[in-house]
C-alpha atoms as a PDB file:
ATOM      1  CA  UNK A   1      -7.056 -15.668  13.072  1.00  0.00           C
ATOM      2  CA  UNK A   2      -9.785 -14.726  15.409  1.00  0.00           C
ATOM      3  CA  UNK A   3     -12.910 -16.498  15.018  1.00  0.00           C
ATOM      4  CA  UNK A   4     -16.012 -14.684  14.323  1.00  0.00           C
ATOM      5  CA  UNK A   5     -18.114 -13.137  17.473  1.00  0.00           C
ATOM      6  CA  UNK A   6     -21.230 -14.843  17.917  1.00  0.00           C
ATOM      7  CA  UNK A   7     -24.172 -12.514  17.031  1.00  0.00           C
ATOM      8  CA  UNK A   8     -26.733 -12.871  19.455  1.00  0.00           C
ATOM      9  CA  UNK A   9     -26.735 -14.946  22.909  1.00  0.00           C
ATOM     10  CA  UNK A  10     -29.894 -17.101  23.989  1.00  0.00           C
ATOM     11  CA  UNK A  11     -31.569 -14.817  27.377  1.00  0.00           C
ATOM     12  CA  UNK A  12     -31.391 -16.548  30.839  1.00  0.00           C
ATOM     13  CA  UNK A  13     -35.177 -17.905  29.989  1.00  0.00           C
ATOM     14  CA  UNK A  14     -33.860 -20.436  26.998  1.00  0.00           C
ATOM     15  CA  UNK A  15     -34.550 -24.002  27.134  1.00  0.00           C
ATOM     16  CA  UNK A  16     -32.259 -26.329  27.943  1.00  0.00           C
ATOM     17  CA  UNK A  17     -32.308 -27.745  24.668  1.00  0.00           C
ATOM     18  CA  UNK A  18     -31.514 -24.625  23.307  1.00  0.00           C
ATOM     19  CA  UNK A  19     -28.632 -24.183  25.342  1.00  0.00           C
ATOM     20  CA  UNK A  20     -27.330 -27.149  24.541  1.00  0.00           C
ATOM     21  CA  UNK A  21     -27.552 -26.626  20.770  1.00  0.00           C
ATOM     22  CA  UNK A  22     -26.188 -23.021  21.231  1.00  0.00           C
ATOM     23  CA  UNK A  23     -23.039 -25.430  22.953  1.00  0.00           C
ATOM     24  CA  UNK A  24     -22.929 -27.756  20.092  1.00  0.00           C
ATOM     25  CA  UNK A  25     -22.358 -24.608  17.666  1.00  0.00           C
ATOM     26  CA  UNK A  26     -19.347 -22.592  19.743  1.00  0.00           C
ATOM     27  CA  UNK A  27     -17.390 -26.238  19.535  1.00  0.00           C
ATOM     28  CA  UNK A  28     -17.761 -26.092  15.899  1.00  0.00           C
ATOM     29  CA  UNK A  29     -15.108 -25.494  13.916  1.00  0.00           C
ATOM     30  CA  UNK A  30     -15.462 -21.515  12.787  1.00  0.00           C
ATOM     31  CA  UNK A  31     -14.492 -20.299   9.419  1.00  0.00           C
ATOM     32  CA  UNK A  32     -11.474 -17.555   9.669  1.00  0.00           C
ATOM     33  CA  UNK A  33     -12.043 -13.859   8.476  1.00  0.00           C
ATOM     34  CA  UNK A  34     -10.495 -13.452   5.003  1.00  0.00           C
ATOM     35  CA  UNK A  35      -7.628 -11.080   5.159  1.00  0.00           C
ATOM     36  CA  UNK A  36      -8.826  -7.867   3.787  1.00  0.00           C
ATOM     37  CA  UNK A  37      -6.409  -5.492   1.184  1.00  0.00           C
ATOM     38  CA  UNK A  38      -6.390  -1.932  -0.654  1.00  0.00           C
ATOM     39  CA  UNK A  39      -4.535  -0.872  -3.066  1.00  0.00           C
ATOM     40  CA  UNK A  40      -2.021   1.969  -3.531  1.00  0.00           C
ATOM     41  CA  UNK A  41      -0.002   3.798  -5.982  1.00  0.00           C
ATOM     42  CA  UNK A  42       2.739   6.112  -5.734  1.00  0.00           C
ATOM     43  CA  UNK A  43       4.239   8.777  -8.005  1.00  0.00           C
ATOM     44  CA  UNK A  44       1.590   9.360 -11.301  1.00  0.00           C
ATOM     45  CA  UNK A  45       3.323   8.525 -15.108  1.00  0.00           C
ATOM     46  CA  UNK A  46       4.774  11.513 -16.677  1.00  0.00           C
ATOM     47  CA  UNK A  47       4.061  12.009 -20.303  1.00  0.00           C
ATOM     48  CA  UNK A  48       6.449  13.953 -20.741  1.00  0.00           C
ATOM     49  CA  UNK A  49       9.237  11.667 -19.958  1.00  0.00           C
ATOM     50  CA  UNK A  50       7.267   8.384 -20.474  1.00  0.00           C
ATOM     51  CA  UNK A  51       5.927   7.818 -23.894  1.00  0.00           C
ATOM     52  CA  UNK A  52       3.732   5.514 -23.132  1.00  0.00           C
ATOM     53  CA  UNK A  53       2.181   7.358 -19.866  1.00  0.00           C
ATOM     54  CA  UNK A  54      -1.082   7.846 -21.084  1.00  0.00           C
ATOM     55  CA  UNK A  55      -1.224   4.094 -22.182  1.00  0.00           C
ATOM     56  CA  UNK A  56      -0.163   2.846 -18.730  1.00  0.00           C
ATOM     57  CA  UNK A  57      -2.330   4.684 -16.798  1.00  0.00           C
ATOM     58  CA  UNK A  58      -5.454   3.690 -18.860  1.00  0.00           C
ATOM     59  CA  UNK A  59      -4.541   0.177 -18.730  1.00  0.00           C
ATOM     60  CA  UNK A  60      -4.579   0.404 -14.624  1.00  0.00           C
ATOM     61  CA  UNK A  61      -7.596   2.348 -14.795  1.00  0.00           C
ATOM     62  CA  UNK A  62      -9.010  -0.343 -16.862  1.00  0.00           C
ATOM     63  CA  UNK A  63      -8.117  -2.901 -14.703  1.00  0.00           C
ATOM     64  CA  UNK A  64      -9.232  -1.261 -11.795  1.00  0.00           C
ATOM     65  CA  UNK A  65     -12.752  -0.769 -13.095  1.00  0.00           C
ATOM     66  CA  UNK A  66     -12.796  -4.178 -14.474  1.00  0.00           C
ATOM     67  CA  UNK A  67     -12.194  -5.927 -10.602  1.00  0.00           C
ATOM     68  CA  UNK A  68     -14.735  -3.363  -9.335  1.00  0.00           C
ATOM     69  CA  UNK A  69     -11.735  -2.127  -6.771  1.00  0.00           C
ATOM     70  CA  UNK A  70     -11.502   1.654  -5.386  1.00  0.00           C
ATOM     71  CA  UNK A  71      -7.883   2.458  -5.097  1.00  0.00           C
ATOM     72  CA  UNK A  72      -5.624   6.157  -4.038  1.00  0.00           C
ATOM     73  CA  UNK A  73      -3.552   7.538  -6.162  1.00  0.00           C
ATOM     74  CA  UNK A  74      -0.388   9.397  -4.339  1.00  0.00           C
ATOM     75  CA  UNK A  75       0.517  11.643  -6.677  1.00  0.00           C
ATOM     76  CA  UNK A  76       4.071  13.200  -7.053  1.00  0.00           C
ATOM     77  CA  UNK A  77       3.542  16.821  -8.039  1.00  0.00           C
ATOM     78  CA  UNK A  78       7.101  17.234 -10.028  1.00  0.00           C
ATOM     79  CA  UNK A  79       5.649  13.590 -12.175  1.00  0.00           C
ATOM     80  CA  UNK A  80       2.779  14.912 -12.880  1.00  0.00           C
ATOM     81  CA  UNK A  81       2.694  19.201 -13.156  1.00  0.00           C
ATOM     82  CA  UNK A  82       1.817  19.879 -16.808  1.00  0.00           C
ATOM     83  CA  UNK A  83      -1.508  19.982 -18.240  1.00  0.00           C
ATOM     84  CA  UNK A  84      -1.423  16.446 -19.819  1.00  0.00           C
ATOM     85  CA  UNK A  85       0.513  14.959 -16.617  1.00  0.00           C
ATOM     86  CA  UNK A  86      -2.749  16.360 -14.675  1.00  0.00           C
ATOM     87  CA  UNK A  87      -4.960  14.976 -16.845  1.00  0.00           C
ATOM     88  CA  UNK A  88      -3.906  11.546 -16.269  1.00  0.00           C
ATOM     89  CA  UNK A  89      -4.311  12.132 -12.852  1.00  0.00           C
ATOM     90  CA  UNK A  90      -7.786  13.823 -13.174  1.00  0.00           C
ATOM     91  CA  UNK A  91      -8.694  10.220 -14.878  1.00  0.00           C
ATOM     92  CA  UNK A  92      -7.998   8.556 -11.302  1.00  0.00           C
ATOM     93  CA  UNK A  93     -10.659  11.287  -9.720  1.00  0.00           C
ATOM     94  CA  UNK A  94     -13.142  11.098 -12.891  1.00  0.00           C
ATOM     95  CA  UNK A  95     -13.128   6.882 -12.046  1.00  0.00           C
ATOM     96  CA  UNK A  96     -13.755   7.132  -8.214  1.00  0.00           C
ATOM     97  CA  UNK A  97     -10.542   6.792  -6.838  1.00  0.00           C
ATOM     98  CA  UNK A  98      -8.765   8.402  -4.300  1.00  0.00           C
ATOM     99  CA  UNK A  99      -6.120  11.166  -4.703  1.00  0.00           C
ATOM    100  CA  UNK A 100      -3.315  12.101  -1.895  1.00  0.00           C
ATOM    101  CA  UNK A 101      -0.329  13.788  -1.358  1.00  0.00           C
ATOM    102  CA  UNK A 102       3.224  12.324  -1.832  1.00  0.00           C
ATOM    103  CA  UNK A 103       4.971  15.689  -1.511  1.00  0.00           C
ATOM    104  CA  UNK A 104       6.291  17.751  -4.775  1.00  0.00           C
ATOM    105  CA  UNK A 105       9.883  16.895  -5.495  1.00  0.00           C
ATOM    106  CA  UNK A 106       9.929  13.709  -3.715  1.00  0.00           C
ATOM    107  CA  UNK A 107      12.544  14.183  -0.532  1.00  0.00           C
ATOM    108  CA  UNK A 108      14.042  11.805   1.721  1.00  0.00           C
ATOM    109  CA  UNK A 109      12.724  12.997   5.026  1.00  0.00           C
ATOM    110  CA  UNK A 110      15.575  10.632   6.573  1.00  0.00           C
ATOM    111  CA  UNK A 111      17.916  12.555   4.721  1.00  0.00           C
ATOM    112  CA  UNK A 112      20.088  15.400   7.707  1.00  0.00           C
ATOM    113  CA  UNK A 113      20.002  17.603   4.924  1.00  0.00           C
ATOM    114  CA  UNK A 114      15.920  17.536   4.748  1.00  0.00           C
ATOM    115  CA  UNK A 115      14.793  20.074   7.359  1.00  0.00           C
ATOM    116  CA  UNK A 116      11.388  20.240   9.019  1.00  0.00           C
ATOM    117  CA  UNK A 117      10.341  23.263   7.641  1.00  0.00           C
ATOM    118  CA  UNK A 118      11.737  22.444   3.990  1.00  0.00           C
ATOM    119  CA  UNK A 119       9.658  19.109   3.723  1.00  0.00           C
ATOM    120  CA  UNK A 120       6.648  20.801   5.320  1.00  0.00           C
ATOM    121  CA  UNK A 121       6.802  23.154   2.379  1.00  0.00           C
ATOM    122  CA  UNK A 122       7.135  20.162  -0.476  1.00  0.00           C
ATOM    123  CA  UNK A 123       3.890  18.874   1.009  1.00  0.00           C
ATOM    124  CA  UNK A 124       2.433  22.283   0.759  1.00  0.00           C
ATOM    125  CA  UNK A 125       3.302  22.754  -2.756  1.00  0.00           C
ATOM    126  CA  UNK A 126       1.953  19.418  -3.828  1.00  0.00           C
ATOM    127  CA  UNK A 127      -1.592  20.235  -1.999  1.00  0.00           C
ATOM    128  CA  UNK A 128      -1.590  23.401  -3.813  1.00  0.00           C
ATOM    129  CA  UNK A 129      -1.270  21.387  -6.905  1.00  0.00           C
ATOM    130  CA  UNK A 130      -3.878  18.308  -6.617  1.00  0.00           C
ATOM    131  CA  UNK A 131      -6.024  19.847  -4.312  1.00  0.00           C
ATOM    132  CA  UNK A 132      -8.600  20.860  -6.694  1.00  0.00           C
ATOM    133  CA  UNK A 133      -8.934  18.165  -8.613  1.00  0.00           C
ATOM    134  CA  UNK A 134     -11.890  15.301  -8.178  1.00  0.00           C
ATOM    135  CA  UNK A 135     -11.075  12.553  -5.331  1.00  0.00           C
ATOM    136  CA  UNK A 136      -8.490  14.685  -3.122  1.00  0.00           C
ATOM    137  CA  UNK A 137      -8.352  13.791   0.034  1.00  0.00           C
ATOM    138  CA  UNK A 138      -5.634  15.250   2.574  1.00  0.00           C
ATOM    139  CA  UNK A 139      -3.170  11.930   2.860  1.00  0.00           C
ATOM    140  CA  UNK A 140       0.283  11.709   2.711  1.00  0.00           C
ATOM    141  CA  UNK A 141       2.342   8.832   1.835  1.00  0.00           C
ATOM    142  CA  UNK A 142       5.639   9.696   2.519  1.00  0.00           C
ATOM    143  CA  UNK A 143       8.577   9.499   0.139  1.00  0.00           C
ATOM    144  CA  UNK A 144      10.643   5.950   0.510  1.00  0.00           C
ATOM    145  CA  UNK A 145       8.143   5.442   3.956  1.00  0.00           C
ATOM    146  CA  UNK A 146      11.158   7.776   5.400  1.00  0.00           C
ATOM    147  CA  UNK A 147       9.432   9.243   8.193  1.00  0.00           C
ATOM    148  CA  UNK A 148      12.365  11.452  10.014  1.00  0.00           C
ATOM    149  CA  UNK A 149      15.481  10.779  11.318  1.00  0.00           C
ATOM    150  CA  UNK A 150      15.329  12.852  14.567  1.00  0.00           C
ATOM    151  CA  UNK A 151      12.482  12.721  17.311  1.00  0.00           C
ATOM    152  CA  UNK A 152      11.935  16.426  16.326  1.00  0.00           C
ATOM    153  CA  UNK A 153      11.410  15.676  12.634  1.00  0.00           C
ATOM    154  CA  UNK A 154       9.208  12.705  13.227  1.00  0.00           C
ATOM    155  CA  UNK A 155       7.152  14.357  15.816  1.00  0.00           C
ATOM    156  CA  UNK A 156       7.576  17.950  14.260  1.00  0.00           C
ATOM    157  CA  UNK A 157       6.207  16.021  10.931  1.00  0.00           C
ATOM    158  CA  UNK A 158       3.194  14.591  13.024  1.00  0.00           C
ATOM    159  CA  UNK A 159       2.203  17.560  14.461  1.00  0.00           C
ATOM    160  CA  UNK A 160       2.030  19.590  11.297  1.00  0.00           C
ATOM    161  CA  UNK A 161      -0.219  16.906   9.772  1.00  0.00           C
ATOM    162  CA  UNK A 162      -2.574  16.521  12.310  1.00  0.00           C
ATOM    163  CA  UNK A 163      -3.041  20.493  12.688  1.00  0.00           C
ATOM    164  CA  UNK A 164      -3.419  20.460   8.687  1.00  0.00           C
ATOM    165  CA  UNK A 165      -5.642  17.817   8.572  1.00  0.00           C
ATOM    166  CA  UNK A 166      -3.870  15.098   7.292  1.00  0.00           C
ATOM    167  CA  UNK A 167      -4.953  11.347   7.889  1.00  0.00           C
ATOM    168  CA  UNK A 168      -2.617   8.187   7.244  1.00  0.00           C
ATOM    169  CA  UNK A 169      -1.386   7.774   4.312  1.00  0.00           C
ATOM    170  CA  UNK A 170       1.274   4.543   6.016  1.00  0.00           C
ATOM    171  CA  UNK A 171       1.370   1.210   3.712  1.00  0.00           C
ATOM    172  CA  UNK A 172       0.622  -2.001   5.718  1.00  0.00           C
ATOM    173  CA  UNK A 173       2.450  -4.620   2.895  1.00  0.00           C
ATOM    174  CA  UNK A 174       5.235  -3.039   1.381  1.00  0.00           C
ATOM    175  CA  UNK A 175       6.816  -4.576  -1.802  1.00  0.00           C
ATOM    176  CA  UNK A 176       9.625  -3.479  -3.999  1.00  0.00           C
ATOM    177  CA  UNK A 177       7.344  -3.449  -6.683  1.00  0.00           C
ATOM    178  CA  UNK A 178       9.761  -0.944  -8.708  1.00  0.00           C
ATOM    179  CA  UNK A 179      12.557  -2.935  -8.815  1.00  0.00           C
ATOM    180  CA  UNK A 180      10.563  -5.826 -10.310  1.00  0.00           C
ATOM    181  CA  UNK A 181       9.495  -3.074 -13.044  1.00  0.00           C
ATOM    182  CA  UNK A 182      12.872  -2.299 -13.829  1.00  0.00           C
ATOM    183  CA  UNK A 183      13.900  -5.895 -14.206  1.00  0.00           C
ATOM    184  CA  UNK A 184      11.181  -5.996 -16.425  1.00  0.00           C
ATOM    185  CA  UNK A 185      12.111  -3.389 -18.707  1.00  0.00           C
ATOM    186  CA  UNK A 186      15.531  -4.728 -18.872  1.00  0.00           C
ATOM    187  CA  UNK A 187      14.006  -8.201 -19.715  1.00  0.00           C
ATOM    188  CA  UNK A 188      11.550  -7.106 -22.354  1.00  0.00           C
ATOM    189  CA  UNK A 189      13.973  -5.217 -24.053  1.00  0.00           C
ATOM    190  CA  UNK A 190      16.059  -8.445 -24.643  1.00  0.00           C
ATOM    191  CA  UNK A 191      13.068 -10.560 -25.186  1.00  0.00           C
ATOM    192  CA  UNK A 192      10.777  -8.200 -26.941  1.00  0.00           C
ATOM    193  CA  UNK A 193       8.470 -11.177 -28.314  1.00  0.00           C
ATOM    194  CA  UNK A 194       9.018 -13.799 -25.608  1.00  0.00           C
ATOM    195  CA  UNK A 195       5.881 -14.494 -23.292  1.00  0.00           C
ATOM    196  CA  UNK A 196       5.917 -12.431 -19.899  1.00  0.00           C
ATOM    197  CA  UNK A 197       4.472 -15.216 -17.880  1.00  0.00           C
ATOM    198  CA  UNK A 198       7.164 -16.490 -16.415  1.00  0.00           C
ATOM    199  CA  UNK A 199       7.914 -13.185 -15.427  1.00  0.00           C
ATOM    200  CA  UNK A 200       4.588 -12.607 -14.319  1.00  0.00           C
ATOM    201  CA  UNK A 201       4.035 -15.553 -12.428  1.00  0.00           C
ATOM    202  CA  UNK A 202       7.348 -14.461 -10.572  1.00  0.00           C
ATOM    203  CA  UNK A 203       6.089 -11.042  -9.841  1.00  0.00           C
ATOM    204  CA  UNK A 204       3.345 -12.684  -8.617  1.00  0.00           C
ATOM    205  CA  UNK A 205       4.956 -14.947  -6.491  1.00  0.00           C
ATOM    206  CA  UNK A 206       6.569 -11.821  -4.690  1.00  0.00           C
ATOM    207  CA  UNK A 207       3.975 -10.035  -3.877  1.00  0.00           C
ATOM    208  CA  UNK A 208       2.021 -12.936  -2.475  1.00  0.00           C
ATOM    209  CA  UNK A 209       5.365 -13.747  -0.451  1.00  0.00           C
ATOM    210  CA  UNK A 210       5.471  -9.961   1.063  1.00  0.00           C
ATOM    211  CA  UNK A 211       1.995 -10.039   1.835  1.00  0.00           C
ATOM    212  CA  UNK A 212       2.143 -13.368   3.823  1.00  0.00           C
ATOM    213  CA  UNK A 213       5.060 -11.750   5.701  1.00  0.00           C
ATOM    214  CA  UNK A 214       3.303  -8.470   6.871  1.00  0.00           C
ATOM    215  CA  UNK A 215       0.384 -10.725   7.487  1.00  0.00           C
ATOM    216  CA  UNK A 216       2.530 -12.962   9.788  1.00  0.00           C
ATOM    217  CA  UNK A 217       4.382  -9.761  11.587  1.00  0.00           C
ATOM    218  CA  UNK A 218       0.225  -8.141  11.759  1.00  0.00           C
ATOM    219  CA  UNK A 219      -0.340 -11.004  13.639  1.00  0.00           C
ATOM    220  CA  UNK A 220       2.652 -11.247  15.603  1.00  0.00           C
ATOM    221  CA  UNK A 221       2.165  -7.388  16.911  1.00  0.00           C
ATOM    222  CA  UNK A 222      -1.484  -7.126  16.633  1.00  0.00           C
ATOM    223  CA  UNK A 223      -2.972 -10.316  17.513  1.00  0.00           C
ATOM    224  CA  UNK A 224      -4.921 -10.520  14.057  1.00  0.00           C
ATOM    225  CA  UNK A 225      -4.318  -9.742  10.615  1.00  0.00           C
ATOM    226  CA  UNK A 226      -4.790  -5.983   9.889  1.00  0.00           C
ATOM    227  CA  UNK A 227      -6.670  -4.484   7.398  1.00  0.00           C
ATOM    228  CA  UNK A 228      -3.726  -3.454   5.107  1.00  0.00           C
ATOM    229  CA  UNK A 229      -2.870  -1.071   2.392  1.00  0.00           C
ATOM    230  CA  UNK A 230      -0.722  -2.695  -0.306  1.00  0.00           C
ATOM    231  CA  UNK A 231       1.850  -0.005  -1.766  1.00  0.00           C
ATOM    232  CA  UNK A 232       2.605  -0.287  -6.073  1.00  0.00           C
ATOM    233  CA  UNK A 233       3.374   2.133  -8.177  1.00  0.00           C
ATOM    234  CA  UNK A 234       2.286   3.766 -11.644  1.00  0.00           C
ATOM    235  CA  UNK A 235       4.362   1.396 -14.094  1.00  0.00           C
ATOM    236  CA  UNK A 236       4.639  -0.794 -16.739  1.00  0.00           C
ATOM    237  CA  UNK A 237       4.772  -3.716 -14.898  1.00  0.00           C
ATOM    238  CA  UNK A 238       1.653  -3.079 -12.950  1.00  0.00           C
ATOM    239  CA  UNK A 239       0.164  -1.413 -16.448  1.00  0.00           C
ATOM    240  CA  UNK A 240       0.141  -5.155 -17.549  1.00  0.00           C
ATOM    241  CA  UNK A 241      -0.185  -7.519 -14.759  1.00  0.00           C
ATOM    242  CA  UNK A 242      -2.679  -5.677 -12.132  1.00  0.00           C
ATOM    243  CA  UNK A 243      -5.873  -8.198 -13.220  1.00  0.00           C
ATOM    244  CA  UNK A 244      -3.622 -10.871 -12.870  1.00  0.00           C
ATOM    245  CA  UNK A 245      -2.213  -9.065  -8.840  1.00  0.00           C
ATOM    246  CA  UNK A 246      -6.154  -8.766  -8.296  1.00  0.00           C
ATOM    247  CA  UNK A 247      -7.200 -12.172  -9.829  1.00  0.00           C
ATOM    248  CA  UNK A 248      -4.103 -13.986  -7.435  1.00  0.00           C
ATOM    249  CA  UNK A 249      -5.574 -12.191  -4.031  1.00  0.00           C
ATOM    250  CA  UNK A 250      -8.910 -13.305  -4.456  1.00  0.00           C
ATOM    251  CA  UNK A 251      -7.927 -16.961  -5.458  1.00  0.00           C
ATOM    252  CA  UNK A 252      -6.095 -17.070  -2.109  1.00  0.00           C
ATOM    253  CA  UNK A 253      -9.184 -15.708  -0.139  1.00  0.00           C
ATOM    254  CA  UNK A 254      -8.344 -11.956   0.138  1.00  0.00           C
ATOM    255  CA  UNK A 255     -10.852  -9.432  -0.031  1.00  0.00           C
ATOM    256  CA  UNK A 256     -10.142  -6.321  -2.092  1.00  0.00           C
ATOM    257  CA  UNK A 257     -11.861  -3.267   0.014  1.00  0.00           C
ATOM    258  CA  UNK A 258     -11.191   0.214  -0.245  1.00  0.00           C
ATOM    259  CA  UNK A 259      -8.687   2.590   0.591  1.00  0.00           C
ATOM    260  CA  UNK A 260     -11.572   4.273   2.780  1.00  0.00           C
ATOM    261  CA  UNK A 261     -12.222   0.917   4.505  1.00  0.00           C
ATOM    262  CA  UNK A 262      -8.301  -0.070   5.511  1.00  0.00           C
ATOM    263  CA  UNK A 263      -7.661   3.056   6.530  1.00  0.00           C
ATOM    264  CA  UNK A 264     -10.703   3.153   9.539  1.00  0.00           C
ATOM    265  CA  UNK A 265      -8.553   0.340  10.713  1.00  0.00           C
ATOM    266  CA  UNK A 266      -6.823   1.535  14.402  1.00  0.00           C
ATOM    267  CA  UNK A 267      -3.615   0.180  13.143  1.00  0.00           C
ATOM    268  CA  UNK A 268      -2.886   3.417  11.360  1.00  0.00           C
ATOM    269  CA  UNK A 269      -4.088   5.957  14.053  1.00  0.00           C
ATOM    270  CA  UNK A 270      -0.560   4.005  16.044  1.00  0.00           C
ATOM    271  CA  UNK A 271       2.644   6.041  15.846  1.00  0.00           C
ATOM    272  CA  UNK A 272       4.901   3.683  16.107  1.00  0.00           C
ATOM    273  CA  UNK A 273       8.575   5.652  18.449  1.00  0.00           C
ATOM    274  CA  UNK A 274      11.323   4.103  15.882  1.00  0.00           C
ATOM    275  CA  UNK A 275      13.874   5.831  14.876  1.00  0.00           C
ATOM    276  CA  UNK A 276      14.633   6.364  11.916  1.00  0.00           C
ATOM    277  CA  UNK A 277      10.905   6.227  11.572  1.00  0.00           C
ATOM    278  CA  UNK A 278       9.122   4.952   8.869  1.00  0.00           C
ATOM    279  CA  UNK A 279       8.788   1.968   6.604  1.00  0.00           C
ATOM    280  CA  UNK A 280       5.759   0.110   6.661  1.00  0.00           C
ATOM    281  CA  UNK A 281       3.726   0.688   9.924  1.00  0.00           C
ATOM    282  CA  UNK A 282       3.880  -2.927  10.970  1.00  0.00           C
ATOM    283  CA  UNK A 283       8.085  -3.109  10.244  1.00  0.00           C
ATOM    284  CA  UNK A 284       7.882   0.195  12.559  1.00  0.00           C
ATOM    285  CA  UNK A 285       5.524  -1.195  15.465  1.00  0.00           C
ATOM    286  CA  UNK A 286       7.118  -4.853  15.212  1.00  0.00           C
ATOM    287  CA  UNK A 287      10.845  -3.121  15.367  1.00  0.00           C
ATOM    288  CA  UNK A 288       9.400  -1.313  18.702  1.00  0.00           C
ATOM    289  CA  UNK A 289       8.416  -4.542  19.956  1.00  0.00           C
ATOM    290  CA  UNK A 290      11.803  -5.762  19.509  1.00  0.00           C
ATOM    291  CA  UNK A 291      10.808  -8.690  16.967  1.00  0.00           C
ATOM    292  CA  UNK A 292      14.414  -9.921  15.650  1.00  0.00           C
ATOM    293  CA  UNK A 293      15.409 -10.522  12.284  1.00  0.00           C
ATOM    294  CA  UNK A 294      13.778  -7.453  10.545  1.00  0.00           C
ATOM    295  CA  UNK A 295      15.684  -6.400   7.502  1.00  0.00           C
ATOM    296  CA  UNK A 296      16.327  -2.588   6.914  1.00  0.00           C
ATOM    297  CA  UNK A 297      15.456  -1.015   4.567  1.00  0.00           C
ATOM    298  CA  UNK A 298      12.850  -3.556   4.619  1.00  0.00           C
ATOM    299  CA  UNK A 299      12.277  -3.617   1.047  1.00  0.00           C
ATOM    300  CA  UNK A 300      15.122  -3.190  -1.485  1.00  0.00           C
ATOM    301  CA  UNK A 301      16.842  -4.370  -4.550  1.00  0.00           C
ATOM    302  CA  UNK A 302      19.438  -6.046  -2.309  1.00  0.00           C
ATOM    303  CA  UNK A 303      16.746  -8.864  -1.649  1.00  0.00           C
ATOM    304  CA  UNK A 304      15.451  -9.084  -4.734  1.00  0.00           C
ATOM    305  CA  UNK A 305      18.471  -9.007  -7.206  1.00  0.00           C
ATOM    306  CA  UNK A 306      19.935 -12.333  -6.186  1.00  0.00           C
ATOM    307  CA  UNK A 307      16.168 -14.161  -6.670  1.00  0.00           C
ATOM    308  CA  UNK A 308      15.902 -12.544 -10.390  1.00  0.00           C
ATOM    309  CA  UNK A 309      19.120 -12.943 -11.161  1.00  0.00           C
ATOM    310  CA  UNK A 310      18.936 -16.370 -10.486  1.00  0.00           C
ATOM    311  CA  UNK A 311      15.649 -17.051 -12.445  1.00  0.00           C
ATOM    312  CA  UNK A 312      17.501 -15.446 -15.620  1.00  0.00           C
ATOM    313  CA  UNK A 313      15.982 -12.305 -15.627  1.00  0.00           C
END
């Protein structure tokens, strides 16, 4: 951690005393800068497929507002296009929070059979969807953090945003988040009235463990820990246990700031020359750097199956 700048120096007049006091503090020991966290959400709930959609996204709205934390929505446009899917995503604008662009039908951009011009236009069509509603802002978070598989996708891709002005929309401390969910689903189904905290305090226990990683590889590329954009996702699991993922990060010393506020960070004005590009933005710059040991995909199933599976989940 870097310690905290001094605030004012004594001028070339100052007493000796003084100067020997203002010593005495700089050897004292200085307390670090709290790491600093916003959250994200992908996708939107779909009430037409998801019966409980409207419940799920009240209950993260409600937790949200509860915690006092501004958060962005990246909103799916095929999830959420009919009147009651917008609705629920109106609700995110209505409460002060953010909403971006995660294109319309949700393509791999890493896929050969994406094209440039064929992703350009799923981004379009989403805009054309959300882009009237309260909170829009022009972000995109791109599908699987699949950022191209070619240098003229990626920079093709980069281009096109910056001339339709689009800012960041990269995720800092990535987290299979989904996977959890659908463990979850699987579990509650066969426990239907056992308690979730020993679930929960697993979940917990992942995200915590991600977020010290990207904090150690932030650290490792940057020299200090970033400001960093946590990516979740609209579902049950984070339905129940957000006040408990917002309670753990400020028991550990994190500060929850706003989308707004991690996002004036210089890390994400980098564009990091991987290829494939994508996955989180510090994966990408500490893959360029040639850090060893990085898995890829970064996060996946394949790492978390054999962790539930052993807790009994």
């Amino acid at each position: 951690m870097s310690p905290l700048p001094l605030s004012e120096r004594r001028s070339n007049g100052a007493s000796t005393g003084a100067r020997v006091a203002l010593l005495a503090m700089l050897l004292l020991p200085v307390p670090a800068l709290a790491q600093e966290v916003a959250l994200s959400f992908d996708d939107g709930l779909d009430p037409r497929e998801t019966a409980q959609a409207a419940a799920w996204n009240q209950a993260i709205l409600t937790a949200l507002a509860a915690a006092d934390v501004h958060a962005i929505l990246f909103a799916c446009g095929k999830r959420v296009d009919s009147p009651q899917g917008l609705e629920l995503v109106r609700a995110w604008g209505r409460a002060g929070h953010e909403i971006a662009n995660h294109t319309y039908t949700h393509p791999n951009f890493n896929s050969p059979g994406t094209s440039l011009a064929a992703f350009t236009a799923d981004v379009g069509r989403d805009a054309a969807l959300l882009q009237g509603l309260p909170g829009w802002t022009p972000r995109l978070r791109f599908p699987y953090l699949k950022e191209g598989d070619t240098p003229d996708k990626r920079d093709g891709m980069r281009r096109w945003l910056q001339e339709h002005g689009y800012a960041s929309g990269a995720v800092s401390i990535d987290a299979s988040d989904w996977y959890y969910d659908e463990r979850y689903a699987h579990w509650r189904a066969r426990h239907p009235r056992e308690d979730p905290a020993r679930f929960r305090q697993a979940y917990l226990e992942h995200l915590w463990d991600r977020a010290r990683y990207y904090d150690a590889l932030s650290q490792r590329v940057l020299g200090r820990s970033a400001a960093y954009v946590l990516l979740l996702h609209t579902r049950r699991i984070n339905a129940e246990f957000l006040p408990d993922v917002i309670a753990m990060f400020r028991a550990r010393g994190w500060r929850i700031i706003s989308p707004a506020q991690a996002y004036a960070d210089p890390l994400y004005s980098m564009q990091p020359a991987t290829l494939p590009a994508g996955e989180s933005i510090l994966w990408a710059l500490a893959a360029q750097a040639g850090v060893q040991g990085l898995r890829y995909p970064a996060e996946d199933e394949v790492y978390e199956k054999p962790i539930l599976d052993r807790l009994g989940f």
